[in-house]
Protein backbone atom coordinates (compact mmCIF):
# COMPACT_ATOMS: atom_id res chain seq x y z
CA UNK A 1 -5.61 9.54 -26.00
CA UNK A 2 -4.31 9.25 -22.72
CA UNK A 3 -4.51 11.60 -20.31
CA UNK A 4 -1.77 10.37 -17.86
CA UNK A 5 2.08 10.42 -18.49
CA UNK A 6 3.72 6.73 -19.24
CA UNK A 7 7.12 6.80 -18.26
CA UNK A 8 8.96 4.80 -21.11
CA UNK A 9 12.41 4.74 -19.13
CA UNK A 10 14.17 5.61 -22.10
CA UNK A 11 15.57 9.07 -20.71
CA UNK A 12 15.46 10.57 -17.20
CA UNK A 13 12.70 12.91 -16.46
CA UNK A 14 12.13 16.01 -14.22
CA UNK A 15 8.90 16.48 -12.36
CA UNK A 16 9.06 19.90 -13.38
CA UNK A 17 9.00 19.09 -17.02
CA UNK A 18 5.15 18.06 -16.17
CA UNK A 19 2.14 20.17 -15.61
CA UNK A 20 0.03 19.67 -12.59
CA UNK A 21 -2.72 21.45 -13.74
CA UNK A 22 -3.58 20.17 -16.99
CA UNK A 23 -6.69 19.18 -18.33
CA UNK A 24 -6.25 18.75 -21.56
CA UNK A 25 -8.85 21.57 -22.27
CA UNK A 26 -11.92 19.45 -21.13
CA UNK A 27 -14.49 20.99 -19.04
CA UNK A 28 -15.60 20.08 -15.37
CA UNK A 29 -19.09 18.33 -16.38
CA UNK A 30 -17.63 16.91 -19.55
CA UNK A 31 -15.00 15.18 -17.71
CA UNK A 32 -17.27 13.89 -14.83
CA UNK A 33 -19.64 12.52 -17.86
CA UNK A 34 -16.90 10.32 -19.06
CA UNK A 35 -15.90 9.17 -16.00
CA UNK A 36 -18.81 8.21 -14.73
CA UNK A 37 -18.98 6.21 -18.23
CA UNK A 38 -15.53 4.47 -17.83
CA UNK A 39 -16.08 3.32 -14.28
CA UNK A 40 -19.52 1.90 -15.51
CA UNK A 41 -17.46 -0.47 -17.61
CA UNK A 42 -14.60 -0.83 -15.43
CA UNK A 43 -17.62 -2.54 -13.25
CA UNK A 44 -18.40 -4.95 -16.38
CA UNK A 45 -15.11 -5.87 -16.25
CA UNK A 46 -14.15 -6.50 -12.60
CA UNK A 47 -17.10 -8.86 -12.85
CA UNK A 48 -15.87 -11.12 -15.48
CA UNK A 49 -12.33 -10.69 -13.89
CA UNK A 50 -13.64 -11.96 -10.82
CA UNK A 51 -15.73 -14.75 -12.39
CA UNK A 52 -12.95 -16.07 -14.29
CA UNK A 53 -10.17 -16.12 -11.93
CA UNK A 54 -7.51 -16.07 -14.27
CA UNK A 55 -5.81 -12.39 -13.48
CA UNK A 56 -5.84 -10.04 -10.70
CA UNK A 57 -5.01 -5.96 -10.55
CA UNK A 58 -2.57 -4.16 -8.19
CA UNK A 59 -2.88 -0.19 -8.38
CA UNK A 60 -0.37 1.37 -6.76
CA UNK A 61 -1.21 5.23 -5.23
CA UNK A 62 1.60 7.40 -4.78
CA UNK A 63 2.02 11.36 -4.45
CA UNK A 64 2.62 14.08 -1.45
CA UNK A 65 0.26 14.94 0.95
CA UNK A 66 -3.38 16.13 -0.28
CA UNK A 67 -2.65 14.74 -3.59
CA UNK A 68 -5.83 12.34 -3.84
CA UNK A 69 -5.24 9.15 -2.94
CA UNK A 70 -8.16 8.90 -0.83
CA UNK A 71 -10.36 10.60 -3.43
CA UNK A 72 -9.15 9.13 -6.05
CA UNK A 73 -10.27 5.71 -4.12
CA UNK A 74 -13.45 6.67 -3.53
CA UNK A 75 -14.39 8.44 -6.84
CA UNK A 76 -13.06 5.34 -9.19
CA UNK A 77 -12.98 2.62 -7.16
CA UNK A 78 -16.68 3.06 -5.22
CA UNK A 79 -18.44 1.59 -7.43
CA UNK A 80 -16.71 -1.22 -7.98
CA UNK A 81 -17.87 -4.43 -6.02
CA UNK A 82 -16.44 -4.67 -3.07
CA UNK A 83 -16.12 -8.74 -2.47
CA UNK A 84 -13.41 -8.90 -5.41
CA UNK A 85 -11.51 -5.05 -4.42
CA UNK A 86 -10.39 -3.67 -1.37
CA UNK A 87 -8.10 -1.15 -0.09
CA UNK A 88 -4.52 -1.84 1.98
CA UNK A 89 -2.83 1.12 3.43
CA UNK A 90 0.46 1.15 4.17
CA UNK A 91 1.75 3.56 6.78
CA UNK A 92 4.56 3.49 9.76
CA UNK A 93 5.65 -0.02 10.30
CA UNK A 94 4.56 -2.14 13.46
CA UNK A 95 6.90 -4.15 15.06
CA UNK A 96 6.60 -7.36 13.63
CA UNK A 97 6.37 -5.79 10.45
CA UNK A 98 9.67 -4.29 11.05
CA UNK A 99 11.30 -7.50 12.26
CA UNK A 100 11.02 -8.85 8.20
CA UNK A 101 12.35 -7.58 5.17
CA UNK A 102 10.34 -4.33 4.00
CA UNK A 103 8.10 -5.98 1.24
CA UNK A 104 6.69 -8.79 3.72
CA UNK A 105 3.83 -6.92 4.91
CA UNK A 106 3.46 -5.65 0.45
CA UNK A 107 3.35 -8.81 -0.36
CA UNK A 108 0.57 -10.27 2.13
CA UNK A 109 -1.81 -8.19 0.23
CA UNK A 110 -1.16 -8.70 -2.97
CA UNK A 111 -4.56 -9.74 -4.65
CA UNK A 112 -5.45 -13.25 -5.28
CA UNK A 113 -6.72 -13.90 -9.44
CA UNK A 114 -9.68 -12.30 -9.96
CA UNK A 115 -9.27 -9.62 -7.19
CA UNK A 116 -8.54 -5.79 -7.82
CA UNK A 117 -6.01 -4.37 -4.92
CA UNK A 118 -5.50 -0.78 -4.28
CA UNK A 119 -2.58 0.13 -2.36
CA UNK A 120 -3.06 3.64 -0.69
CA UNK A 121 0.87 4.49 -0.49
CA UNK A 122 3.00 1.22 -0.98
CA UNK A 123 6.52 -0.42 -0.77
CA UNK A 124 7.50 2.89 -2.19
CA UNK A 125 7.87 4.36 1.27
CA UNK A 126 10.69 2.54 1.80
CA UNK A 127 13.05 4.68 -0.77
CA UNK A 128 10.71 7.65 0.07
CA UNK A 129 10.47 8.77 3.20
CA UNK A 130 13.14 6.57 4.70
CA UNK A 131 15.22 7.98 2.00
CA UNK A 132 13.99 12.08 2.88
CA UNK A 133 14.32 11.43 6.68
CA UNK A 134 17.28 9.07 6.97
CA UNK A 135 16.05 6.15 8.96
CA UNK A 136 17.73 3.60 6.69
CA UNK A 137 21.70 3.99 5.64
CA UNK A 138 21.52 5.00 1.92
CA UNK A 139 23.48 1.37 1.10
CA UNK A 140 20.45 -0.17 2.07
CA UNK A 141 17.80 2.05 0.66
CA UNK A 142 19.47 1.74 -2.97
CA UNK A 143 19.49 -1.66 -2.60
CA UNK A 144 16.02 -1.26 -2.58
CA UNK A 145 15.10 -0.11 -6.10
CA UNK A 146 16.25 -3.33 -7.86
CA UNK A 147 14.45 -5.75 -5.30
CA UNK A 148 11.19 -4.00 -6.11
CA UNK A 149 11.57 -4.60 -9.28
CA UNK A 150 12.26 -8.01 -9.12
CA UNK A 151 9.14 -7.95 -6.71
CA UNK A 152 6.93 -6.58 -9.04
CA UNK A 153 8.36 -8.80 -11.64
CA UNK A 154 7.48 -11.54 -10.03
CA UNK A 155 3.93 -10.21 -9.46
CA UNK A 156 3.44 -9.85 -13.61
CA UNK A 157 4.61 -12.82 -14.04
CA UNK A 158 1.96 -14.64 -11.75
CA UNK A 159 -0.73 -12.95 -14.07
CA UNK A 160 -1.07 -9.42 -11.99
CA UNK A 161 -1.35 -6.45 -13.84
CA UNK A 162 0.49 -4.12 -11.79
CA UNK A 163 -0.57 0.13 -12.74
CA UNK A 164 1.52 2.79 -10.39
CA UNK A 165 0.07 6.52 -10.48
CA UNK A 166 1.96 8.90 -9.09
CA UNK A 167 -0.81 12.06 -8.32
CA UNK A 168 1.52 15.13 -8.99
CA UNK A 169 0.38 18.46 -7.51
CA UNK A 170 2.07 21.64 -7.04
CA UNK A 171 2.81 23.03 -3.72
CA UNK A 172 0.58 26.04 -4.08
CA UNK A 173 -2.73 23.63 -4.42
CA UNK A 174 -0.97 21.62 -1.36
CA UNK A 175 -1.28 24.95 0.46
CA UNK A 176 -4.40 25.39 -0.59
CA UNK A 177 -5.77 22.00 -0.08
CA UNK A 178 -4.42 21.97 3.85
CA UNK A 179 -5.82 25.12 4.68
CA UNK A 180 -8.67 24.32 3.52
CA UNK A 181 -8.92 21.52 5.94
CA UNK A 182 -8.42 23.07 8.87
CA UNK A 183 -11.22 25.30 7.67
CA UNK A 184 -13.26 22.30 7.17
CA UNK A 185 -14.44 20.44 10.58
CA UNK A 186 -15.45 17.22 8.22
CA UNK A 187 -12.30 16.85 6.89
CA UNK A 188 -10.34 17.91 10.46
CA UNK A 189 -9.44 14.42 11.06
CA UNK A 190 -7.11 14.38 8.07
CA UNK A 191 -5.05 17.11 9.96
CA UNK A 192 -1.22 16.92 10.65
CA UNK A 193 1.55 18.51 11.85
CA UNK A 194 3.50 16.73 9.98
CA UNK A 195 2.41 17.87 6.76
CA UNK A 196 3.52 20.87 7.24
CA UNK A 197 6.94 19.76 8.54
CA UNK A 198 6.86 17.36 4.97
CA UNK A 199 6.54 20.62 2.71
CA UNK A 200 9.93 21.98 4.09
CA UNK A 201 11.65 18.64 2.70
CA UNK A 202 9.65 19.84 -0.95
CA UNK A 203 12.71 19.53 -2.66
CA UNK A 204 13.97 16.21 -1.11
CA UNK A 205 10.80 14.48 -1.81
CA UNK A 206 10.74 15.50 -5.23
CA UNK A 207 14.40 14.13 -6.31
CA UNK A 208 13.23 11.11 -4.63
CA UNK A 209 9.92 10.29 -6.19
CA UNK A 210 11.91 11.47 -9.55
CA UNK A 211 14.03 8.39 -8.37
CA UNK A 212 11.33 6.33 -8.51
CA UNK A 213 9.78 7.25 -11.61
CA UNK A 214 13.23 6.67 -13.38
CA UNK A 215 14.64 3.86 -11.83
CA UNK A 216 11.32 1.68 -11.32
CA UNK A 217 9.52 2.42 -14.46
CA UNK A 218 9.11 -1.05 -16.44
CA UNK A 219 7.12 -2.60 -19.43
CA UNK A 220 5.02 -4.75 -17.10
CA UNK A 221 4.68 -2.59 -14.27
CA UNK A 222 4.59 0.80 -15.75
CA UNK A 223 4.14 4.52 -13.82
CA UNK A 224 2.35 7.17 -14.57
CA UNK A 225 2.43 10.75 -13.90
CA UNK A 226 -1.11 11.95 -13.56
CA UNK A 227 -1.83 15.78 -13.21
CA UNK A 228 -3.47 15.92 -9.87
CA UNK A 229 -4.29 19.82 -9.12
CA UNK A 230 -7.76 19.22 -10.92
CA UNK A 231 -8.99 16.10 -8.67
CA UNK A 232 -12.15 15.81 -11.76
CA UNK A 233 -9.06 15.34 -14.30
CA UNK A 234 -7.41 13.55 -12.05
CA UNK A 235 -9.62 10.58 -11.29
CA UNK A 236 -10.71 10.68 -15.37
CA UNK A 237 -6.74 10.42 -16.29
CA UNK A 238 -6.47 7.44 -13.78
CA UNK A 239 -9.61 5.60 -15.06
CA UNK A 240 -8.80 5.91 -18.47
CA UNK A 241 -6.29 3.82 -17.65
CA UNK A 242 -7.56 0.93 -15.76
CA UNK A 243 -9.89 0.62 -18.19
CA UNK A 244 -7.40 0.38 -21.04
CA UNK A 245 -5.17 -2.39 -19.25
CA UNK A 246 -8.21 -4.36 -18.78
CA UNK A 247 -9.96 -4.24 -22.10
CA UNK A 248 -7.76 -6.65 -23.68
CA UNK A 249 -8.37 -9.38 -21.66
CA UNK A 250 -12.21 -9.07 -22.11
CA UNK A 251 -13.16 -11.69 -24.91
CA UNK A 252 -10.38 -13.82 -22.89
CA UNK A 253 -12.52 -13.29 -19.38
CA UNK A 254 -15.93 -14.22 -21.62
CA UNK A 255 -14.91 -17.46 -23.07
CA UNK A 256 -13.76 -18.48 -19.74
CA UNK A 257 -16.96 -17.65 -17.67
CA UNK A 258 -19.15 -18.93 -20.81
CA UNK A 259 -16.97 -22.17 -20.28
CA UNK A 260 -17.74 -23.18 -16.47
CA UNK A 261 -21.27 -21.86 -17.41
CA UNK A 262 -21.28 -24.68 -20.02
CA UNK A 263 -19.86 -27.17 -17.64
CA UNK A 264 -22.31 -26.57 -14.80
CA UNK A 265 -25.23 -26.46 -17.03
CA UNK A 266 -23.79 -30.55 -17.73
CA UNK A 267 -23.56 -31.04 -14.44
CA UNK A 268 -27.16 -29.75 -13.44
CA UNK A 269 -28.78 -31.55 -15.99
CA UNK A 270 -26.80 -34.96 -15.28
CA UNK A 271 -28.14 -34.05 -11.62
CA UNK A 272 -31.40 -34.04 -13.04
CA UNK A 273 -31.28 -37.24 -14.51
CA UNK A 274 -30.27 -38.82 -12.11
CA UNK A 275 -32.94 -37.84 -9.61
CA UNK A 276 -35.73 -39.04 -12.57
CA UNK A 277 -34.01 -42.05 -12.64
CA UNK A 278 -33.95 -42.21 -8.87
């Protein structure tokens, strides 16, 4: 059973039709439990995905404000090994990055076969909040949905499995979640203005990101909608799912490794027999 929503692409969908606070009647500890267990074996995994160097993993994070990206990094992804996955945020453009086309600085860090990549926000802000705050003509934000695609395409076709979560919350847990920072003087640094100003433009943000969902939904690069206003459900509905798009390739990632362990064992021992004969 999954616990996050695939979206198929076969008919439009609403944000609204989804609940943000569903947990699909598990309890707190239960769901910790299990998590725990999946991202013990999502560990197993990245190993022999590393040792084998024959795919790599992009997960996309997407979602307003307080939704989780952060903890949904650091409760997943922390105890994965950290020389094959890392982190790239993407936030306001610099200058150079602005003098390419907007997937050039995506693209750069893009992970190499056998690394996991986690992109905190991604070349979705480009028909987000360019889109909500008109910084682009709408001609050349549209433009934009199709050239992802193709992007991404191109990214499953070089052997990436690319997962998008979108962490969907409702605005009264945003509320919650921002006064609750500036209540908080560890998590003050996560303050901004313009968080607030960003919950006036609810609506806006939501018939973009609903653009999103239906118009860059695909069978290699999927999205899902994962209820976010339970951040325990949350990260369980998001590793449930990395570890489902990796099992397959297990027996795949084991015959390879077993196969350059065969080959240097040949090599060590024609070493060896060649210093005897030395």
């Amino acid at each position: 059973m999954s616990y996050a929503h695939r979206i198929e692409g076969d008919r439009p969908i609403k944000l609204s039709e989804f609940d943000s606070t569903e947990d699909a009647g598990l309890r707190h500890e239960e769901a910790i439990q299990r998590t725990d267990r999946i991202v013990a074996e999502l560990a197993e995994l990245q190993e022999l995905m590393s040792a084998s160097r024959q795919r790599s993993l992009l997960v996309i994070l997407q979602g307003r404000d307080t939704s989780g990206k952060d903890g949904t990094i650091r409760h997943v992804a922390g105890a994965l090994n950290s020389q094959s996955c890392s982190v790239a945020s993407f936030k306001q453009p610099t200058e150079e990055e602005m003098a390419h086309d907007f997937l050039w600085r995506i693209h750069a860090e893009t992970p190499a076969k056998g690394q996991i990549k986690i992109f905190n926000r991604s070349q979705y802000e480009d028909v987000l909040v360019v889109r909500v705050h008109d910084l682009v003509p709408k001609h050349v934000w549209r433009e934009r949905y199709d050239q992802i695609n193709a992007f991404e395409r191109l990214l499953t076709d070089s052997d990436t499995t690319v997962l998008k979560f979108y962490l969907h919350i409702s605005k009264q847990e945003q509320k919650r979640r921002l006064l609750e920072r500036e209540r908080n003087p560890m998590k003050s640094w996560k303050l901004s203005a313009g968080d607030w100003k960003d919950r006036e433009l609810w609506d806006e943000y939501t018939a973009a990101y609903e653009d999103v969902l239906n118009r860059c939904s695909t069978a290699s690069a999927p999205w899902f909608i994962v209820p976010a206003d339970k951040k325990w459900f949350r990260n369980l509905a998001i590793a449930e799912i990395l570890l489902e798009s990796l099992k397959p390739f297990r027996q795949g990632w084991i015959d390879r490794v077993e196969e350059i362990g065969r080959r240097e064992r040949i090599a060590i021992e024609e070493y060896k027999r060649s210093r005897e004969n030395s």
